[in-house]
Each structure stands twice: as C-alpha cells, then as structure tokens.
Protein backbone atom coordinates (compact mmCIF):
# COMPACT_ATOMS: atom_id res chain seq x y z
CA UNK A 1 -27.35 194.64 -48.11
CA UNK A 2 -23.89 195.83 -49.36
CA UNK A 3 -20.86 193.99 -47.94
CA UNK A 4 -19.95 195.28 -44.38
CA UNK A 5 -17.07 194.49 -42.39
CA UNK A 6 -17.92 192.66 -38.58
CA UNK A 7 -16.66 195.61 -36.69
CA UNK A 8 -19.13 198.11 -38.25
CA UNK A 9 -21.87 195.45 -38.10
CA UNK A 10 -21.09 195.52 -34.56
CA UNK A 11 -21.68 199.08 -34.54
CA UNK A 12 -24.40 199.27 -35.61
CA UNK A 13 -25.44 196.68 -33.14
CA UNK A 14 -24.73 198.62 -30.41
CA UNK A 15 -26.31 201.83 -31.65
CA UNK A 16 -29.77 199.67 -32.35
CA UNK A 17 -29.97 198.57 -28.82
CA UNK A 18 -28.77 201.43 -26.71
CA UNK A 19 -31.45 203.38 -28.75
CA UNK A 20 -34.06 199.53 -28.21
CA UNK A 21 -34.93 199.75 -31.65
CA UNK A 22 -35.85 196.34 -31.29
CA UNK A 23 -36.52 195.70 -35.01
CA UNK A 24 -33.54 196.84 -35.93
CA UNK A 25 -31.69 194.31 -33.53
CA UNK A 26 -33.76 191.96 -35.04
CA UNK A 27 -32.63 191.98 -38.03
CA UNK A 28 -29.13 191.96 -37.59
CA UNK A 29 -29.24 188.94 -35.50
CA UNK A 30 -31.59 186.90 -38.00
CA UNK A 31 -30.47 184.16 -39.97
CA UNK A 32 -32.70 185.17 -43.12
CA UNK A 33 -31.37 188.82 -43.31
CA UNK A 34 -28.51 189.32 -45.81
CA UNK A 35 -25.49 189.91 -43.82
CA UNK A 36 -26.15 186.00 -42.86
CA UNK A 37 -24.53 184.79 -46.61
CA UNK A 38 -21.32 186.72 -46.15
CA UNK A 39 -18.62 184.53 -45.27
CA UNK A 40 -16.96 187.00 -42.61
CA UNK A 41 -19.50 186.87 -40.44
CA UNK A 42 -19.43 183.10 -40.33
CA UNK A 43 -16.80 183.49 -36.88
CA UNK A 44 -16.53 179.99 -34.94
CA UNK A 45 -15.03 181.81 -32.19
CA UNK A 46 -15.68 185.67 -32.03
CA UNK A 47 -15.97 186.05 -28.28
CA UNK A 48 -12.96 188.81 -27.83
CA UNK A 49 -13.73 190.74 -30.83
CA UNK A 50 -17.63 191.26 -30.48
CA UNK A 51 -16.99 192.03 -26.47
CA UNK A 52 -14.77 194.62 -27.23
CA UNK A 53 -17.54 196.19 -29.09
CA UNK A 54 -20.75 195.64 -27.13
CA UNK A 55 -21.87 195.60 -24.03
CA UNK A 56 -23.39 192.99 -21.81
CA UNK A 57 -26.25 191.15 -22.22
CA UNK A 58 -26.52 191.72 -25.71
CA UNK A 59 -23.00 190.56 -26.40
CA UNK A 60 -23.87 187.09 -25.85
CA UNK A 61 -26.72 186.94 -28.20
CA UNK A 62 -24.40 188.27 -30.72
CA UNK A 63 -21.93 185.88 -29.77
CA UNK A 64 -24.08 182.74 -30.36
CA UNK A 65 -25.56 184.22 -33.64
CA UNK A 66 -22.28 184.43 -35.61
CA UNK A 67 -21.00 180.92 -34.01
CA UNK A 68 -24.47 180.37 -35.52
CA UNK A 69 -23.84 181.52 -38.75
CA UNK A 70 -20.37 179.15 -38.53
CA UNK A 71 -22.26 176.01 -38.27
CA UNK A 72 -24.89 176.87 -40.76
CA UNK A 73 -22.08 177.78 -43.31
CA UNK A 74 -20.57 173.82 -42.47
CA UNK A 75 -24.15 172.37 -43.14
CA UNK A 76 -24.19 171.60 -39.25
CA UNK A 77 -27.35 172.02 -38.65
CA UNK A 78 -27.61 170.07 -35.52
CA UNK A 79 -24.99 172.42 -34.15
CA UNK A 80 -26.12 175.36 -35.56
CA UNK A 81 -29.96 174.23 -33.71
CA UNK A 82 -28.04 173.49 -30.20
CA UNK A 83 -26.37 177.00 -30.33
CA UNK A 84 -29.49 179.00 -31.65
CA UNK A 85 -31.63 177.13 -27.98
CA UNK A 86 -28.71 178.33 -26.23
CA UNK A 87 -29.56 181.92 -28.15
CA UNK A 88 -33.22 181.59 -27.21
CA UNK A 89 -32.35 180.84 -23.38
CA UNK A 90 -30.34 183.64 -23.14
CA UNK A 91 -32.82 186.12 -24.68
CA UNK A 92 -35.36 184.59 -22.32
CA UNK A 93 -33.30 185.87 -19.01
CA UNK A 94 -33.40 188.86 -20.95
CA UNK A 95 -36.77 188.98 -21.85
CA UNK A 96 -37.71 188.44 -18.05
CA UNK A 97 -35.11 191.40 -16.75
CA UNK A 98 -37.28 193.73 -18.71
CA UNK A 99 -39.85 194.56 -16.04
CA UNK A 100 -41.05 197.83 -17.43
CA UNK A 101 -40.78 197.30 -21.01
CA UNK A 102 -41.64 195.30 -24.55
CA UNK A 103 -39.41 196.92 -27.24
CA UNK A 104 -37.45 193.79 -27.63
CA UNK A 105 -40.48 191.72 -28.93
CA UNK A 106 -39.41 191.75 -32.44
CA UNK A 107 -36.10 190.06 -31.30
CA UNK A 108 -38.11 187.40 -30.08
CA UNK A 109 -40.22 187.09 -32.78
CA UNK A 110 -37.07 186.71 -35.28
CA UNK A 111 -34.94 184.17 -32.85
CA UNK A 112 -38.05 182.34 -32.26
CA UNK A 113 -38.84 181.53 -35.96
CA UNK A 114 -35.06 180.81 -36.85
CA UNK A 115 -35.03 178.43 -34.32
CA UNK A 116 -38.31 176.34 -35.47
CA UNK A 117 -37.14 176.01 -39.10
CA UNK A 118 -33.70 174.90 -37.83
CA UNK A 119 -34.94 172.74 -36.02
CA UNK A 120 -36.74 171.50 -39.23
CA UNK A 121 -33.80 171.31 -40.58
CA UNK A 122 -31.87 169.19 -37.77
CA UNK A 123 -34.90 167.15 -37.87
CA UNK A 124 -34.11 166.23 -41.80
CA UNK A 125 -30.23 165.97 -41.46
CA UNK A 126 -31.12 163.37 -38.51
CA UNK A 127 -33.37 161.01 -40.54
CA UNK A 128 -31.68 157.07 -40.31
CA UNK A 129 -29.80 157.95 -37.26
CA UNK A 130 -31.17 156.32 -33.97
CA UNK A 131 -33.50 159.85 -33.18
CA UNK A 132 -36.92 159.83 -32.29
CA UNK A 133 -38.99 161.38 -34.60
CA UNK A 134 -40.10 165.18 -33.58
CA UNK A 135 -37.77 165.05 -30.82
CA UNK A 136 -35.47 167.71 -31.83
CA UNK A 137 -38.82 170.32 -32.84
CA UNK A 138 -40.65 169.17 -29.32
CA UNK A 139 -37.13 170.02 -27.33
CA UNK A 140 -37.59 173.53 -29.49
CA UNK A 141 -40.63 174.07 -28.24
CA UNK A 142 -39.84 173.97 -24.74
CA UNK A 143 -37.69 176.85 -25.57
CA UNK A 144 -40.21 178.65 -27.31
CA UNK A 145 -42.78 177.90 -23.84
CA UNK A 146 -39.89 179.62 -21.88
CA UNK A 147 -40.53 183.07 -24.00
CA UNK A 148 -43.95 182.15 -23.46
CA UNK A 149 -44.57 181.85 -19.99
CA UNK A 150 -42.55 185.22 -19.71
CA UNK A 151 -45.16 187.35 -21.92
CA UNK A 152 -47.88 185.23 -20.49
CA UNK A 153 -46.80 186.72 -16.74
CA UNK A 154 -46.99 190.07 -17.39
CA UNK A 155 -49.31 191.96 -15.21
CA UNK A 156 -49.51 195.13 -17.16
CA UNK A 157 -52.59 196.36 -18.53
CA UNK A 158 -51.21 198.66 -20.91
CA UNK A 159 -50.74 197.59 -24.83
CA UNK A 160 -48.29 199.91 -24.94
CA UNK A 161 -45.48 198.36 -22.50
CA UNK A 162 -46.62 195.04 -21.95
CA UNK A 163 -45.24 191.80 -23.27
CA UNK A 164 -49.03 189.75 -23.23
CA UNK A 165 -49.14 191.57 -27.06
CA UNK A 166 -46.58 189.18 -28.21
CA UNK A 167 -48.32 186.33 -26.94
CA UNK A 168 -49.85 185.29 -30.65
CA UNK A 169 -47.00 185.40 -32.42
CA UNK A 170 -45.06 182.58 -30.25
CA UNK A 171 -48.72 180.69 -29.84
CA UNK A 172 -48.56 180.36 -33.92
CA UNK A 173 -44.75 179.22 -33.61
CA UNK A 174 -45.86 176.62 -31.27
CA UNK A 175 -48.92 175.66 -33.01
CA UNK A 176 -46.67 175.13 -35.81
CA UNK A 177 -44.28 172.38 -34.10
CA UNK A 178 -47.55 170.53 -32.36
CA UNK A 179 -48.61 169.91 -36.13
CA UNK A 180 -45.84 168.63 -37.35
CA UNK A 181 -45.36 166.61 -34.44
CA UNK A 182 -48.81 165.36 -34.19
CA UNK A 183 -49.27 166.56 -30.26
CA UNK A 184 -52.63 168.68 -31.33
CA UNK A 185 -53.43 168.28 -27.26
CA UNK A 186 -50.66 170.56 -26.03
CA UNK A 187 -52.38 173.06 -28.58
CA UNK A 188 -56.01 173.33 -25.71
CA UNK A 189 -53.93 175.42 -22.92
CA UNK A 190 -52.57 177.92 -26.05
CA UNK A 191 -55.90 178.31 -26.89
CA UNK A 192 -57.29 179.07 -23.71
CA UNK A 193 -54.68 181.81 -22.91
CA UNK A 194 -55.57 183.09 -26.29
CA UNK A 195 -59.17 183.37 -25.43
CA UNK A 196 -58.57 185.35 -22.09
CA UNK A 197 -56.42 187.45 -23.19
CA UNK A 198 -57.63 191.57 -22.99
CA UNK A 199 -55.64 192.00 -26.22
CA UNK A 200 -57.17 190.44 -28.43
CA UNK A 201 -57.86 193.47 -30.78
CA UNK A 202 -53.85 194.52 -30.67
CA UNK A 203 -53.01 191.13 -32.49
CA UNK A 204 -52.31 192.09 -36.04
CA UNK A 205 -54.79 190.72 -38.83
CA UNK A 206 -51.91 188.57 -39.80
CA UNK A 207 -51.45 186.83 -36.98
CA UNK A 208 -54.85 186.37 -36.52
CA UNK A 209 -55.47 184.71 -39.58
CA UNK A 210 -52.44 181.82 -38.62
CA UNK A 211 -54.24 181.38 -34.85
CA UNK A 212 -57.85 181.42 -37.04
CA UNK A 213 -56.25 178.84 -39.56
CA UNK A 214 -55.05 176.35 -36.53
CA UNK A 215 -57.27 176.38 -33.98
CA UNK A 216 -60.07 175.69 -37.30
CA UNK A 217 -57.59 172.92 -38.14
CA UNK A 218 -57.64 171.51 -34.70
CA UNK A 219 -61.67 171.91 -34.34
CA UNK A 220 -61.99 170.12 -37.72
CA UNK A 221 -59.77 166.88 -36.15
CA UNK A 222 -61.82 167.08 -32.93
CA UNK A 223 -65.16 166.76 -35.33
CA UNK A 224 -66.20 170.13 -34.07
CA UNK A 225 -67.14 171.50 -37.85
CA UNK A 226 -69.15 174.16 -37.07
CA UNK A 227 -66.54 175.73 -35.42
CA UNK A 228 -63.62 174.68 -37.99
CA UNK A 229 -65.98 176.41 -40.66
CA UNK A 230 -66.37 179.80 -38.59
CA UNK A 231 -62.08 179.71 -37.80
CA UNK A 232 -61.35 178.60 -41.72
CA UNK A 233 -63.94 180.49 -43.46
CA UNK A 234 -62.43 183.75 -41.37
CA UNK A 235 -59.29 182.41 -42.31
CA UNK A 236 -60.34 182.34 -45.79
CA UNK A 237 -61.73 185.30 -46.42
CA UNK A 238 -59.62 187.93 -44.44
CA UNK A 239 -55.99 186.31 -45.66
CA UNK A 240 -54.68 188.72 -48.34
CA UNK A 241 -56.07 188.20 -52.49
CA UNK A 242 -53.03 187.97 -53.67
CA UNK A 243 -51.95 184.95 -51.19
CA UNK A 244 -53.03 182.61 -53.78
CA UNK A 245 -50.82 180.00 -51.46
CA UNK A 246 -51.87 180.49 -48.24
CA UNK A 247 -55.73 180.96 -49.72
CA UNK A 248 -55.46 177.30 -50.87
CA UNK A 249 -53.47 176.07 -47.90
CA UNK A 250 -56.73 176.82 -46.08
CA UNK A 251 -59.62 175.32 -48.79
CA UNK A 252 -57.93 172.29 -48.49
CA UNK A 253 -59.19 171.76 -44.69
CA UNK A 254 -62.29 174.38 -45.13
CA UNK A 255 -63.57 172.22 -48.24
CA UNK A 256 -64.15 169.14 -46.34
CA UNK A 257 -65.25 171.05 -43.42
CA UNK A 258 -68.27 172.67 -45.43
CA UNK A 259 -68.93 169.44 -47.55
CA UNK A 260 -69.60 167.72 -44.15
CA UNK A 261 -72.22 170.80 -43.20
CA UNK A 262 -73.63 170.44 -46.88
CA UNK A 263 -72.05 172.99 -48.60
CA UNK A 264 -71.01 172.02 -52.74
CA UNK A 265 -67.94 173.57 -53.37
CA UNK A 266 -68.57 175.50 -56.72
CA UNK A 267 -65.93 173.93 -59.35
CA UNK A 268 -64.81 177.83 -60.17
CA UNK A 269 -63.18 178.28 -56.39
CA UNK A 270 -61.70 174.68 -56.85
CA UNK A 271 -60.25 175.28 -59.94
CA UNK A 272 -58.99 179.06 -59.03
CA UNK A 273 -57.06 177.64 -55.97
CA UNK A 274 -55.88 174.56 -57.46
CA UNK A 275 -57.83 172.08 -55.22
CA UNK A 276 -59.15 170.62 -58.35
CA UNK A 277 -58.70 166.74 -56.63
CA UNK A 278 -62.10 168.02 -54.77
CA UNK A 279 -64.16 168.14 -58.21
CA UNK A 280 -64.48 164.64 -59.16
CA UNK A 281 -65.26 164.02 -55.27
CA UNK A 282 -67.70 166.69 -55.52
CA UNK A 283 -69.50 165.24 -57.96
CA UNK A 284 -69.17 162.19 -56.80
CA UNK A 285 -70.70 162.76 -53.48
CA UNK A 286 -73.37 165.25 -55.29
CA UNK A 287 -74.63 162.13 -57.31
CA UNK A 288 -74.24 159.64 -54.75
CA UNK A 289 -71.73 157.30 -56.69
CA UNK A 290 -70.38 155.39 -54.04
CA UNK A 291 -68.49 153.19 -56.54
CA UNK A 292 -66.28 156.78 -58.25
CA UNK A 293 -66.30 158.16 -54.34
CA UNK A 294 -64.00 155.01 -53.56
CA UNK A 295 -61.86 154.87 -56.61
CA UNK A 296 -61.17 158.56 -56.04
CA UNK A 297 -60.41 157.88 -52.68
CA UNK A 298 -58.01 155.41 -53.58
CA UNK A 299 -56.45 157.47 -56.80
CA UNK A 300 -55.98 160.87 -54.41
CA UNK A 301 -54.88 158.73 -51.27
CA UNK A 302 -51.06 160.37 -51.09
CA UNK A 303 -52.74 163.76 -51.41
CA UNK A 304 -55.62 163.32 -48.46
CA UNK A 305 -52.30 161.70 -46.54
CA UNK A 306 -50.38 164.18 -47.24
CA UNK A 307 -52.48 166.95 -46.33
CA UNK A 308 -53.92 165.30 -43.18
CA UNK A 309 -57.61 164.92 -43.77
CA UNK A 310 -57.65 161.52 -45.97
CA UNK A 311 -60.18 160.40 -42.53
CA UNK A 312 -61.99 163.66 -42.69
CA UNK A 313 -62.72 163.08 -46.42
CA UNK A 314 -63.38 159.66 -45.93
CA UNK A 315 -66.46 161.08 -43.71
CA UNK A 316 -68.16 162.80 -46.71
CA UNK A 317 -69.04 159.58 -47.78
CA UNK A 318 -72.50 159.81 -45.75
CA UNK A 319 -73.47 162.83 -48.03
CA UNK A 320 -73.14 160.19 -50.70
CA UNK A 321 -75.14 157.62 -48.97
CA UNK A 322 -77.57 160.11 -47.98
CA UNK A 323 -77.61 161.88 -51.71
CA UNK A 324 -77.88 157.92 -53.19
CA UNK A 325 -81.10 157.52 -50.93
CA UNK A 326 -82.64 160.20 -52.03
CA UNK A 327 -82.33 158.97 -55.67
CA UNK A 328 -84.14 155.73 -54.35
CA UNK A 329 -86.65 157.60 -52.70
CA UNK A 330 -87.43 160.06 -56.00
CA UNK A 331 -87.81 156.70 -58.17
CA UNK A 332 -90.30 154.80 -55.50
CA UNK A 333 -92.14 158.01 -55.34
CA UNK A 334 -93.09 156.97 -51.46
CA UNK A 335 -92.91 158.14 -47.69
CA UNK A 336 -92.05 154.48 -46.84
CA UNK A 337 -88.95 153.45 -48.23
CA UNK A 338 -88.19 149.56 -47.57
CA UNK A 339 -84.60 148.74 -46.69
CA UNK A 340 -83.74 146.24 -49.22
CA UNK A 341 -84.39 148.59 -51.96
CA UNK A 342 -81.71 150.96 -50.22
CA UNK A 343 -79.55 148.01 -49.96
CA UNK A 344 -79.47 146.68 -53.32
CA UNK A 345 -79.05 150.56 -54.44
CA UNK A 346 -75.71 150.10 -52.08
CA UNK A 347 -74.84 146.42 -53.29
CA UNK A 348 -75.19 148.31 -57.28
CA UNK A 349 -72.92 151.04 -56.59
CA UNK A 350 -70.04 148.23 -54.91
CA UNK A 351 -71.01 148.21 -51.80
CA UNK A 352 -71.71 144.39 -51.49
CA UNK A 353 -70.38 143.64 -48.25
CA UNK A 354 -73.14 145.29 -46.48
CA UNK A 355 -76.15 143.80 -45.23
CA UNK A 356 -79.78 144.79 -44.04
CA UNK A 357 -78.62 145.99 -40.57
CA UNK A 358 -76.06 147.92 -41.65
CA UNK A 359 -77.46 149.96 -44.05
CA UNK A 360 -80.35 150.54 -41.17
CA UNK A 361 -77.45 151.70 -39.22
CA UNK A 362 -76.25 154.10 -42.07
CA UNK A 363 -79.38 155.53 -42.19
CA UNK A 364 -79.52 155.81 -38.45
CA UNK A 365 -76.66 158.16 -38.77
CA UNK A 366 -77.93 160.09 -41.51
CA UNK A 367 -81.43 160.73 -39.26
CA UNK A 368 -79.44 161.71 -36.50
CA UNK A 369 -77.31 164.06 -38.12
CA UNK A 370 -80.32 166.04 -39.84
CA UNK A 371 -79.83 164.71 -43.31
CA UNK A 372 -82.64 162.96 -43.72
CA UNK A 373 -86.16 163.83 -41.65
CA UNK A 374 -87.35 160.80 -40.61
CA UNK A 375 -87.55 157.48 -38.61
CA UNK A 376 -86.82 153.91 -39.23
CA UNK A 377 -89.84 151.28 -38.88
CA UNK A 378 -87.75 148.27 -37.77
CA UNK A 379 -90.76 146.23 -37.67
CA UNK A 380 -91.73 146.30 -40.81
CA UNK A 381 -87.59 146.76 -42.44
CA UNK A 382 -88.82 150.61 -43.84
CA UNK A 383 -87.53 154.22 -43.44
CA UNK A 384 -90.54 155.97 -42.90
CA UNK A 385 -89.17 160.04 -44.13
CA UNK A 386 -91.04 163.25 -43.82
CA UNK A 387 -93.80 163.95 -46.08
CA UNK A 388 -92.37 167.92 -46.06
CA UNK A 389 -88.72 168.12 -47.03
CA UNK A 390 -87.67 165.03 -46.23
CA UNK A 391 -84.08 165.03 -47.20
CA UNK A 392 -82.86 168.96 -46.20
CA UNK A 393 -81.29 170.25 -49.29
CA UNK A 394 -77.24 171.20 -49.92
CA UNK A 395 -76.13 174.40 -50.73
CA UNK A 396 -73.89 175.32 -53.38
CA UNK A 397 -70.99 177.85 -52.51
CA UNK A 398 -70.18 180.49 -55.27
C-alpha cells in the first residue's frame, strides 16, 4: 500500500461504509493490512480528528483501531488486547443494530482474528507475572461468544441477508482458543449449533476444512476414532495440494487415528509431509517390537508432547502386542495358544514386569476390540483363536 496520509485514510473509510462494502472496511481497520506499519497512523489520541471525518457508529471502531495501532507500535500488547475487546464490544452493538442485514461480516471476521492472536501475544508478554495461564485468550473468547450469540439469533432464512452464514468462521476462532487452553468441553455446544444449522452448504470449503480438522481433533481425544478418521481424512484430502503445512498439520493427528483402526501409514506419505518420526513407529508396531516401540517413545517424547497425542500414540502399542502374538501364534503353528508362551514373548521384547494375568488381560482387550478372533480358556491358561482368520489383517495406506 503506498503511504497515505490519516485524513484520506479516513476518507476512504467513510466512502467504504456508507456504500457497506464490508470488506473493504475490513481491511482498513485490520491490524495485518499495510497501512498498520506506518507510523502516522499509530495516534494515541485521535478522537477529534477521526470524528470530524466520520460518522457515528463507525467512528468509534476507528477510534479504538488507531489507539490500537499506538500500543502495538510501544510493544504494549496487553494494552493494545484491552483496547481491541473494547473494539470487538462495540462492533457487537453494531452487529446486533443490523436487523435486516449481513454486509458487515467480513468486519467481524477481521476484528475477530486480530483479537485472538493478540491475545496470543498478551498471553506471551505476561509469562512470570502472577497471571493465570489462558486467562487472557478465555476472557477473548467471551468476546468472540458475544458476536456469536448475535449470528446464532438470527431468524432469517435467507443466505443472502442473514448473519447464521458467519457462524463457522467465529466457531473456528473459538475452537482455536479452547485448544490452546485445553477447555475441549466448551467446544460440544459449537458443535451442535454447527450441526443444526440450514447452512451448512454456504460455509466455504475453507472453513470447512478448519471445523472438519477440530471437531476430528476433538473426536480423536474423546477415543471416538472412527469419527476422527471420517473429520481428518476429509480434512486431509479436500485442504489445498499445495498446503504442504496445513496437509501435515493434519497427518500428525490422522496418522495415529488410522494406526489405531489398522491402517500402515505407507513410508512415501510420511516422508512427503515430513512426519517421518511415524516410520520407525510404524515399523515398530508392524513387527511387534515392543522393546524399539518404547525407546521411540521415549526418543520422540517432546514431539508427541508437543503435538498433543504422546497418549494417543502411546495406545498403538496394542497393535504391537497384537502384531507380536501373531508372530507367536505363526511359530506354534496352533489354534490354542498357551499364555506363558505369549508372556515370555513379552518378558523377551522388555516387557518383564508383566505377569500371567496381565498379559490375559492384554489379550482381553485385543479380543474385544476385533484384533484378534477368539476367546481365552482361563481354565486351562490358553487363547483359544479362530481357526479362519484369526488375527484380521492391517491395511496399508498408499
């Protein structure tokens, strides 16, 4: 953007909303867009020149964005957070004066976002001082609930007008904060005004693909995989080729997710999205080497932590058990498999802590979960499997 003095900025303000080209307002009252980096427009108190230019009630969103702008350009984050709620609570009156209309959904889409990542930010410049962790992003989204609950109420059934289309866009935002804060429950009533929703097909593909890529998250913590797999793979497979960053954002939580249905992860996709930590797991599992599936465990640890699935991973650890079985029941070539010889197989591969009853119990699980066909003899201390199929084979992803 070439260099533009405040007054004409403020001019063209006033033309973008007295014609409610909403996008255009947008921009100009975004703390991404260009004119943000030029030090004129960094005003700490601009009330009596910007009202002799616009009108009321957009004045006072212009108002708090350049006393925005000031505190951003002193690295006051804190401040600059406080003034851009204030922003967001004034757009919200706004929001809910326009009974007949929607053009000013891109505004809210814009002063929504800037005020999650400044809260981000506030969150960072905070760390030591006596602040509760996620406080300052869960106070944000209250503010982002108040847009909410405005676009939520809108009766109209036409796309065209009503505000119920912008309804995915702030649902993402939130989703975004609950994440980071780790409150995954306040995500469930999102969800469900999601689902009713008649507009389901107006959503753009885009923000689809976020709502697909959280709501698979969430299904994945809740141990619902079957879902997580149809949200991620979705996800996956309709977020754009060349988002090479966003495509592995999502394998990280839909590899795990199809491990634990018994999909193998072919090392080609791994290695494309840079998920490579996965291989040696793969293979791993794939072999039943409970001894490597710990040690990689422990070697990836930050990264699983990191990423938020180091307890989802750790579940993939029955494939190995049930994978190692099977080895023991190809070399005893029999439909009755005694327990000690899957024990010692366990005890081999470092597992030495676990006794006769347990490893009944691990294969337990495995029965009940359809990975091996079967039933367990207690009397006689034998796994007695399925003469057809007995352990239901894997299936390798290309």
């Amino acid at each position: 953007m070439a260099f533009m003095s405040l007054s004409n900025y403020l001019q063209i303000v006033e033309r973008a909303w007295n014609s409610q080209d909403g996008s255009k307002v947008a921009l100009f009252i975004s703390l991404r867009h260009d004119h943000a980096c030029y030090a004129n427009y960094h005003v700490e108190n601009p009330e009596g020149l910007v009202e002799r230019f616009l009108p009321g009630p957009i004045d006072e969103l212009v108002i708090l964005h350049l006393k925005c702008l000031h505190a951003l350009s002193k690295m006051d984050y804190m401040g600059a957070y406080q003034i851009q709620s204030n922003l967001i609570q004034s757009f919200t009156k706004i929001l809910q004066m326009q009974k007949e209309e929607n053009w000013s959904l891109p505004i809210m889409y814009t002063v929504c976002l800037d005020l999650r990542l400044l809260a981000q930010k506030a969150e960072k410049s905070r760390v030591g001082i006596n602040e509760k962790p996620g406080e300052i992003l869960e106070k944000a989204a209250e503010c982002l609930m108040g847009c909410f609950r405005v676009c939520a109420a809108d009766n109209r059934s036409s796309e065209e007008d009503t505000k119920r289309i912008g309804m995915l866009a702030l649902v993402n935002q939130l989703f975004k904060v609950y994440f980071r804060i780790n409150k995954l429950h306040l995500c469930k009533p999102l969800i469900r005004a999601i689902q009713s929703s008649p507009f389901n097909e107006s959503f753009s593909l885009s923000q689809q693909i976020t709502y697909k890529y959280f709501v698979g998250r969430k299904a994945m913590f809740d141990s619902d995989y079957k879902k997580a797999d149809e949200y991620l793979t979705y996800a996956f497979e309709n977020c754009h080729k060349l988002s090479k960053k966003n495509k592995r954002l999502i394998l990280i939580y839909l590899v795990p997710v199809k491990m634990l249905l018994g999909y193998v992860p072919s090392k080609s996709v791994l290695e494309k999205y840079d998920v490579i930590q996965f291989w040696e797991l793969v293979q791993a599992v794939s072999c039943g080497n409970l001894k490597a599936f710990d040690e990689l465990m422990e070697i990836h640890e930050s990264f699983f932590i990191e990423c938020g699935i180091y307890l989802i991973v750790e579940k993939l650890k029955i494939i190995a058990y049930r994978n190692l079985f099977r080895k023991v029941y190809l070399i005893l070539n029999t439909h009755q498999i005694p327990v000690e010889a899957l024990q010692t197989a366990l005890v081999h591969l470092g597992q030495s802590d676990v006794d006769l009853d347990e490893t009944e119990c691990i294969v337990g699980n495995l029965i009940y979960e359809g990975k091996i066909k079967g039933y367990i003899s207690h009397q006689h201390r034998k796994i007695v499997v399925s003469k057809q199929n007995p352990f239901p084979p894997l299936t390798t992803l290309v």
